[in-house]
PDB file of N, CA and C in Angstrom:
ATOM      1  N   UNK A   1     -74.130 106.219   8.289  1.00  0.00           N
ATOM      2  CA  UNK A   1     -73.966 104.807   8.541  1.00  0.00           C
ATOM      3  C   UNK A   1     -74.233 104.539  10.021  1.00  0.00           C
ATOM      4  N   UNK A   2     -74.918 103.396  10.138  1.00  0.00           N
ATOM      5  CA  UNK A   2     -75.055 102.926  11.860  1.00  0.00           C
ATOM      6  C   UNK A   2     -74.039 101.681  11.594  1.00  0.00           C
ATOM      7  N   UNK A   3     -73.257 101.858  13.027  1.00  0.00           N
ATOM      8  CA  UNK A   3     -72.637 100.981  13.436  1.00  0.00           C
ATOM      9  C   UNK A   3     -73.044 100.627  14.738  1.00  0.00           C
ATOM     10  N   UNK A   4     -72.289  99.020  15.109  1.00  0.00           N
ATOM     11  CA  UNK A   4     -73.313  98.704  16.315  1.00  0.00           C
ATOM     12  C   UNK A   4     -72.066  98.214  17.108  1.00  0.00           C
ATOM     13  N   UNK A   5     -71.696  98.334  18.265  1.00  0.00           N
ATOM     14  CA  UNK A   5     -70.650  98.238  18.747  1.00  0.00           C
ATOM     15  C   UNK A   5     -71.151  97.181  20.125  1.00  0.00           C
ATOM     16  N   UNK A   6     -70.197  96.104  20.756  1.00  0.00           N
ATOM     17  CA  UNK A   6     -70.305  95.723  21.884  1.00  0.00           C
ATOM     18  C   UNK A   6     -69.203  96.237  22.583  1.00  0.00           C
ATOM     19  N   UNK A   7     -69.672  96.585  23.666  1.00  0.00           N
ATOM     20  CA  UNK A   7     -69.042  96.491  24.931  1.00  0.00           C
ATOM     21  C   UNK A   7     -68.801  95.909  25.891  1.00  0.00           C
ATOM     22  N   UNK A   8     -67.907  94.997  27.082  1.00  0.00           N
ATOM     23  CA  UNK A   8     -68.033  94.540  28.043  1.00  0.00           C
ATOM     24  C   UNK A   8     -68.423  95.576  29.013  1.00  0.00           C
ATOM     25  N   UNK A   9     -68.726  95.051  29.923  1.00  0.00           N
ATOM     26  CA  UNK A   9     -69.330  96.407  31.016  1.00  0.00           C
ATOM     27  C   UNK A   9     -68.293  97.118  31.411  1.00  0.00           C
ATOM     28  N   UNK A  10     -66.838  96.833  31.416  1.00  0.00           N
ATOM     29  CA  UNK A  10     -66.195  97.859  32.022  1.00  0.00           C
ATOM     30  C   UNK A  10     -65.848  99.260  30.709  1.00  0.00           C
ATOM     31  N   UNK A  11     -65.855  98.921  29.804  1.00  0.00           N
ATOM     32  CA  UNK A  11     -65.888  99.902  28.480  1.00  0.00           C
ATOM     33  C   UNK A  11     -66.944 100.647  28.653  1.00  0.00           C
ATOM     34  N   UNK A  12     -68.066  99.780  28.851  1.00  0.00           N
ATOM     35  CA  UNK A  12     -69.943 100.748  28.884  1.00  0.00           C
ATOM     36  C   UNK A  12     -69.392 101.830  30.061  1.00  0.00           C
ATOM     37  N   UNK A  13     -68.814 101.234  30.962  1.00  0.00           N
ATOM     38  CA  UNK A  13     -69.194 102.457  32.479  1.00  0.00           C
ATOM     39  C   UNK A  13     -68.388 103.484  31.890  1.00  0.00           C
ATOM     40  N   UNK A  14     -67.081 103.380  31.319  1.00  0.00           N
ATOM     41  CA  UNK A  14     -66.399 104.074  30.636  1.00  0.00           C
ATOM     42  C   UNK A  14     -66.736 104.891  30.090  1.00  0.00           C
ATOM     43  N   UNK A  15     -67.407 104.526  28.789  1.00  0.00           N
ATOM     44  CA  UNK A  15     -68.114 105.245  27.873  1.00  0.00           C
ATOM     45  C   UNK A  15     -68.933 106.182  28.844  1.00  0.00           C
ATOM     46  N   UNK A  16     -69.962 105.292  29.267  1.00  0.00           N
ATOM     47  CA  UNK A  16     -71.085 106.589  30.465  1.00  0.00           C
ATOM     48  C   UNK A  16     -70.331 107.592  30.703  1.00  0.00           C
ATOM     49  N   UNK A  17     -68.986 107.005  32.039  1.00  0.00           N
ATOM     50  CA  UNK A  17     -68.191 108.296  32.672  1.00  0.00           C
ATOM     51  C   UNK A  17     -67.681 109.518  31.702  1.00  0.00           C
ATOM     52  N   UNK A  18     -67.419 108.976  30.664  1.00  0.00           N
ATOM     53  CA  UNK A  18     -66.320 110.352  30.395  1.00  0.00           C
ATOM     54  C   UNK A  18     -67.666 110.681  29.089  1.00  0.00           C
ATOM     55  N   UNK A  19     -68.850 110.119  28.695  1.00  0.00           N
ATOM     56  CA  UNK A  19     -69.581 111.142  28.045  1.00  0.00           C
ATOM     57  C   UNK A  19     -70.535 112.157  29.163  1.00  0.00           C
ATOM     58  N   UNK A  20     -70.524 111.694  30.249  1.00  0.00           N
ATOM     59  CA  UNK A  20     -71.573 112.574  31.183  1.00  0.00           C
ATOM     60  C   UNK A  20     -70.760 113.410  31.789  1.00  0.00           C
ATOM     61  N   UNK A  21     -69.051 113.333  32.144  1.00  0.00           N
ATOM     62  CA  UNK A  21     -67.927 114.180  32.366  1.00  0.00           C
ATOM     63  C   UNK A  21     -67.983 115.040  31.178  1.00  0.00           C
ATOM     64  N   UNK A  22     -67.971 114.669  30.021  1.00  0.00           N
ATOM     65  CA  UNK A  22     -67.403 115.926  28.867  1.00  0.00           C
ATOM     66  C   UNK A  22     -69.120 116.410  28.620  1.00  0.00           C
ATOM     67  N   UNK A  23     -70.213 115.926  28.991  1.00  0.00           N
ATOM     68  CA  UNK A  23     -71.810 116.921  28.533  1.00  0.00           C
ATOM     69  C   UNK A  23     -71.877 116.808  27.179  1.00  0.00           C
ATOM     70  N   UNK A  24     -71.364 115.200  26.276  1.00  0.00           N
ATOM     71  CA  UNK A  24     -71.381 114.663  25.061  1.00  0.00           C
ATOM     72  C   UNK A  24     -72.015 113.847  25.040  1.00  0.00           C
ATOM     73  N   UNK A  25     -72.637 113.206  23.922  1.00  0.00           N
ATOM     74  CA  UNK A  25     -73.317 112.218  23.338  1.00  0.00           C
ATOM     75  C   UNK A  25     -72.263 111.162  23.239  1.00  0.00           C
ATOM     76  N   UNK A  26     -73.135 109.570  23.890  1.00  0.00           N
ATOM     77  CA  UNK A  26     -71.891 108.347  23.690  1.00  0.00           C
ATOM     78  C   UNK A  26     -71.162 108.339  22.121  1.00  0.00           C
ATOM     79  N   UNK A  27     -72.130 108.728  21.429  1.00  0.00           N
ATOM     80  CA  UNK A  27     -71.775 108.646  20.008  1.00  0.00           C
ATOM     81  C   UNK A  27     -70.549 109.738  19.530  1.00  0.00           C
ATOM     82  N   UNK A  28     -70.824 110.465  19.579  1.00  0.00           N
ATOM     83  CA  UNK A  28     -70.377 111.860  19.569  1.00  0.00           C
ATOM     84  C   UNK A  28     -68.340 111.008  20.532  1.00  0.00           C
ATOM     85  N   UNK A  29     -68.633 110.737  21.308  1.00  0.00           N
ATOM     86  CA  UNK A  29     -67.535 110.151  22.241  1.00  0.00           C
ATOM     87  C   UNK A  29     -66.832 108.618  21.400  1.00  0.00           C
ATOM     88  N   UNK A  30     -67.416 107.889  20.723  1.00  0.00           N
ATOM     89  CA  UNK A  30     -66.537 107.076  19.986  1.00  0.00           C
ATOM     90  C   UNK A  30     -66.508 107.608  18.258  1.00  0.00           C
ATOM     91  N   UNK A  31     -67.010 108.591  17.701  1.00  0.00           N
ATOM     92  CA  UNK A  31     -66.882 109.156  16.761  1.00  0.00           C
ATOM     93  C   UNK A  31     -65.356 109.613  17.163  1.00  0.00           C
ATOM     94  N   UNK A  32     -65.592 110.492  17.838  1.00  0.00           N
ATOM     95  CA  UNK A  32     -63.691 111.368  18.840  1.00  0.00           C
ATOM     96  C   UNK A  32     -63.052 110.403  18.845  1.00  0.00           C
ATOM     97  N   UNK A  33     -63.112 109.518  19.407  1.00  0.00           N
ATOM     98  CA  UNK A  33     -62.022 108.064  19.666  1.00  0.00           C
ATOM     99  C   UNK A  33     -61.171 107.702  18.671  1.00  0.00           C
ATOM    100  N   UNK A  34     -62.643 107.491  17.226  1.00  0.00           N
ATOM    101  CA  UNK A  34     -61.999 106.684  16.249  1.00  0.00           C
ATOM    102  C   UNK A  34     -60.844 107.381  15.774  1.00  0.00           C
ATOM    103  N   UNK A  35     -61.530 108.241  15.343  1.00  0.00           N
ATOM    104  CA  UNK A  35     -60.324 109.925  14.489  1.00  0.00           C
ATOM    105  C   UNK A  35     -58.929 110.075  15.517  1.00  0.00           C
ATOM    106  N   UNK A  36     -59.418 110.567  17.367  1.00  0.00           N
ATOM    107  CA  UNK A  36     -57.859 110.099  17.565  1.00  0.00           C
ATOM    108  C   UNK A  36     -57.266 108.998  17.291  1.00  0.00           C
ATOM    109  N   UNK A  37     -57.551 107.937  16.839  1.00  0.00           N
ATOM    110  CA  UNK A  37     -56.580 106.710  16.775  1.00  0.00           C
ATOM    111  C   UNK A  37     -56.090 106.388  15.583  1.00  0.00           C
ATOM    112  N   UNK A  38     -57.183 107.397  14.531  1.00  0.00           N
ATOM    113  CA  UNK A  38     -57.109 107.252  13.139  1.00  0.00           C
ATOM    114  C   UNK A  38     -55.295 108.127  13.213  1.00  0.00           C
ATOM    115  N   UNK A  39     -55.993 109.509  14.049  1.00  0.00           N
ATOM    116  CA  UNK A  39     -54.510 110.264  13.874  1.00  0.00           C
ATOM    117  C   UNK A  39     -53.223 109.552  14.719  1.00  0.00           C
ATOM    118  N   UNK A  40     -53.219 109.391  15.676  1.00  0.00           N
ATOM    119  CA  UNK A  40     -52.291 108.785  16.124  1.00  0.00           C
ATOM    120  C   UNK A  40     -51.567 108.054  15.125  1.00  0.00           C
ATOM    121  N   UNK A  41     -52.217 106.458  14.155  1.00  0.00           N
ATOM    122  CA  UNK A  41     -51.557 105.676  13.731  1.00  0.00           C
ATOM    123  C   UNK A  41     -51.260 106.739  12.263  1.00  0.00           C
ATOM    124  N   UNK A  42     -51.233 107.824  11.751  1.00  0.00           N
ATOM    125  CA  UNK A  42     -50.929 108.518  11.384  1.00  0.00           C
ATOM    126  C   UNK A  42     -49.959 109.499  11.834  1.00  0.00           C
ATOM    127  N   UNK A  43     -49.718 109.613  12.732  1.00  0.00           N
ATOM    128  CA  UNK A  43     -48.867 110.317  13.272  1.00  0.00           C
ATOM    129  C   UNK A  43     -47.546 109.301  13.436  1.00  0.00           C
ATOM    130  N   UNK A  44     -47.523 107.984  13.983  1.00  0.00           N
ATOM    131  CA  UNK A  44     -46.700 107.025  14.219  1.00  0.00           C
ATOM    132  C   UNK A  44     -45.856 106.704  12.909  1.00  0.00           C
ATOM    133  N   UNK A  45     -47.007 106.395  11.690  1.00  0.00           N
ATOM    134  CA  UNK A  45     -46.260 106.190  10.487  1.00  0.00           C
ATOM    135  C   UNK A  45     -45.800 107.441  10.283  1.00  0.00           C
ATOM    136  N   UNK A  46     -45.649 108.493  10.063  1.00  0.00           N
ATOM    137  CA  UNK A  46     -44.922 109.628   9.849  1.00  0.00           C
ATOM    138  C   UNK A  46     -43.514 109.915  10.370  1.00  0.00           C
ATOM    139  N   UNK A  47     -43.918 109.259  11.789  1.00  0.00           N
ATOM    140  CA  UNK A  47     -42.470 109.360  12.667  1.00  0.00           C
ATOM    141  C   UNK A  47     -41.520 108.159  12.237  1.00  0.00           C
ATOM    142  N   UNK A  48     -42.331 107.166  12.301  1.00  0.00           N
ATOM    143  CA  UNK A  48     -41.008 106.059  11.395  1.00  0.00           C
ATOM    144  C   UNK A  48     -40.652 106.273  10.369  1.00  0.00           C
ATOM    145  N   UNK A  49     -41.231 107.124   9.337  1.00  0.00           N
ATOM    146  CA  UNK A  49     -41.121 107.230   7.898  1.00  0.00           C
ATOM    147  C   UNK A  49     -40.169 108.253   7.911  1.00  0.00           C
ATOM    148  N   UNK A  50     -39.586 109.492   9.102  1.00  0.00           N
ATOM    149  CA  UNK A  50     -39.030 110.477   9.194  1.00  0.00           C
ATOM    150  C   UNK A  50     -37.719 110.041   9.668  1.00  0.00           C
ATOM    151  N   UNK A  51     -37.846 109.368  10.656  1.00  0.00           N
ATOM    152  CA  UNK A  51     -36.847 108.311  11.319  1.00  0.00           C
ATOM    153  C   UNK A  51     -35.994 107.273  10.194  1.00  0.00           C
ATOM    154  N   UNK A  52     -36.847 106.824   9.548  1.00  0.00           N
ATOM    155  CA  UNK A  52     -36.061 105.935   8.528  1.00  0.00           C
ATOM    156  C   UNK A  52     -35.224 107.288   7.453  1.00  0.00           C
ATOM    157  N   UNK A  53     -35.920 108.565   6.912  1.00  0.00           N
ATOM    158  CA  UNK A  53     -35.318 109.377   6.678  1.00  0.00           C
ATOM    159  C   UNK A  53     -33.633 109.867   6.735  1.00  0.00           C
ATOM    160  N   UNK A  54     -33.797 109.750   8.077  1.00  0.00           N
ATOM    161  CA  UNK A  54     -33.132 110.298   8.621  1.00  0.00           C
ATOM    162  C   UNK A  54     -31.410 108.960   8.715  1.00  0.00           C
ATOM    163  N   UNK A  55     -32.177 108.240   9.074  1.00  0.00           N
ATOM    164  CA  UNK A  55     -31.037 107.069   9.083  1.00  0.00           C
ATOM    165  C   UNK A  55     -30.415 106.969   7.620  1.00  0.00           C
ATOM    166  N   UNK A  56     -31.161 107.251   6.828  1.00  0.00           N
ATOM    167  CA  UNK A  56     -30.602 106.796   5.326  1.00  0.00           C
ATOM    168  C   UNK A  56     -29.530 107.999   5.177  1.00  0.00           C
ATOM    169  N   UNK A  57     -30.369 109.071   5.500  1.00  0.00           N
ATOM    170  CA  UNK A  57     -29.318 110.706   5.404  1.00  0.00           C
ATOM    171  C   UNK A  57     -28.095 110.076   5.732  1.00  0.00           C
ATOM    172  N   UNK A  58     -27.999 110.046   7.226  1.00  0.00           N
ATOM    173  CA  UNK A  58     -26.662 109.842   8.104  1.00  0.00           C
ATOM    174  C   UNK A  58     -25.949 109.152   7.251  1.00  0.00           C
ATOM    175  N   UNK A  59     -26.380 107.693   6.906  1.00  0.00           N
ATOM    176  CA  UNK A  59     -25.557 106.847   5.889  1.00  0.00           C
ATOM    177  C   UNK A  59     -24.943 106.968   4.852  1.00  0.00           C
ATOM    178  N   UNK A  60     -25.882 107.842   3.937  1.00  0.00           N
ATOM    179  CA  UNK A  60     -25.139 107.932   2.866  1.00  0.00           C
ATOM    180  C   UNK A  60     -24.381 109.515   3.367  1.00  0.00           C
ATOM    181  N   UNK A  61     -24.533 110.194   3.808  1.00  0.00           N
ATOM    182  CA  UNK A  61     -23.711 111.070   4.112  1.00  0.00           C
ATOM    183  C   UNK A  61     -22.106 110.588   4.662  1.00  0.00           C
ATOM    184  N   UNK A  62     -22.432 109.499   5.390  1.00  0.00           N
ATOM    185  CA  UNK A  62     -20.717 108.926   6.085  1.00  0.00           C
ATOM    186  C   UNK A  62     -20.496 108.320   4.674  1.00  0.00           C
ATOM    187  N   UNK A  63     -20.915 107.661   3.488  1.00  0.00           N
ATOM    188  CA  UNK A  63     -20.579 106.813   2.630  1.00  0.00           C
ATOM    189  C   UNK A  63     -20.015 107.862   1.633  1.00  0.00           C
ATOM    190  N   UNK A  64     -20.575 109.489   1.466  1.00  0.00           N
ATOM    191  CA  UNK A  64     -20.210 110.490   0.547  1.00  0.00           C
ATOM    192  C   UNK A  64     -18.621 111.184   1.263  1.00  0.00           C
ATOM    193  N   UNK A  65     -18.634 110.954   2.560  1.00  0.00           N
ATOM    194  CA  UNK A  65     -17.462 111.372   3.157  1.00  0.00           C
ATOM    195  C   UNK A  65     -16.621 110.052   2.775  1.00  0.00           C
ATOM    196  N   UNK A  66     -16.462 108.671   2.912  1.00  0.00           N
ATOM    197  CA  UNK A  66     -15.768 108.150   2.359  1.00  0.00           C
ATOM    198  C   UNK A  66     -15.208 108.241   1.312  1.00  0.00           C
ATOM    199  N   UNK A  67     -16.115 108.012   0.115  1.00  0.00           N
ATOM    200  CA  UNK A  67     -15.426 108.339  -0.761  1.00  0.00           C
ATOM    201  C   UNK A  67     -14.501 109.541  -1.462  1.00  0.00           C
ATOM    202  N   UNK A  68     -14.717 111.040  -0.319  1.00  0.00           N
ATOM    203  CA  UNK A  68     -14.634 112.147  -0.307  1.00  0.00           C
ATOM    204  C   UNK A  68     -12.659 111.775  -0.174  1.00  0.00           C
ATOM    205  N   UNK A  69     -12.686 111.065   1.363  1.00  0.00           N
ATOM    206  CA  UNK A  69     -11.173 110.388   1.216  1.00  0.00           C
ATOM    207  C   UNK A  69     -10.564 109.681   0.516  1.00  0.00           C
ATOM    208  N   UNK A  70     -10.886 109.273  -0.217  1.00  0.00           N
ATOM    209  CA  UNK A  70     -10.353 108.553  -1.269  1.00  0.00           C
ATOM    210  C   UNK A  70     -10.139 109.241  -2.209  1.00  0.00           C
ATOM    211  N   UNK A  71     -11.125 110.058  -2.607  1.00  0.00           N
ATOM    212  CA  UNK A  71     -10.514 111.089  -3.952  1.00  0.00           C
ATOM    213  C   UNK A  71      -9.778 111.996  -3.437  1.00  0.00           C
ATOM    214  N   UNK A  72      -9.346 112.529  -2.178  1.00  0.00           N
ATOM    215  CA  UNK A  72      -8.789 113.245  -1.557  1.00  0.00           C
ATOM    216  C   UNK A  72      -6.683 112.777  -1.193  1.00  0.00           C
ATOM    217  N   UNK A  73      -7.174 110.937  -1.260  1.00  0.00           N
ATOM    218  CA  UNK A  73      -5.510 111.013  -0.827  1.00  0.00           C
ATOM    219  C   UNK A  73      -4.816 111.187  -2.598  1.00  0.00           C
ATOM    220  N   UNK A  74      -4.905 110.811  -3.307  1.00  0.00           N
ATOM    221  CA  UNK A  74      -4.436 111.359  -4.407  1.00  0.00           C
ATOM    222  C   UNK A  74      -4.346 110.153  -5.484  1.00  0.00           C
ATOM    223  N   UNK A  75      -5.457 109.167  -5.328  1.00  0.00           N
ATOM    224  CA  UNK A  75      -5.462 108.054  -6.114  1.00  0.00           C
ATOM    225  C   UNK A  75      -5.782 108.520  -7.124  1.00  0.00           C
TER     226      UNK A  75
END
């Protein structure tokens, strides 16, 4: 697939600098880009999704100790 991308000039010099710094093709350099950002927002949902995990644990864990006292005082 061709894609056709604009740039303002400060992105273009960008692009130039760090493909003639890394001895890569511009292409080759927003191909890399996309995939890190692809992973990143992959990585982000993972961490909230682990995080929310984790909050639910805690909760129902204090809610299993509650009721733990209650069957415990001798009702």
């Amino acid at each position: 697939m061709i894609a056709t991308v604009r740039l303002n000039a400060e992105l273009e010099e960008t692009l130039n600098s760090v493909a003639q710094s890394l001895h890569k093709k511009k292409s080759d350099i927003i191909r890399e880009a996309i995939l890190f950002y692809a992973k990143s927002l992959q990585d982000s949902k993972k961490k909230r999704l682990h995080n929310a995990i984790k909050k639910t644990t805690k909760h129902d864990f204090n809610e299993y100790k509650k009721m733990e006292d209650t069957l415990d005082d001798g009702l």
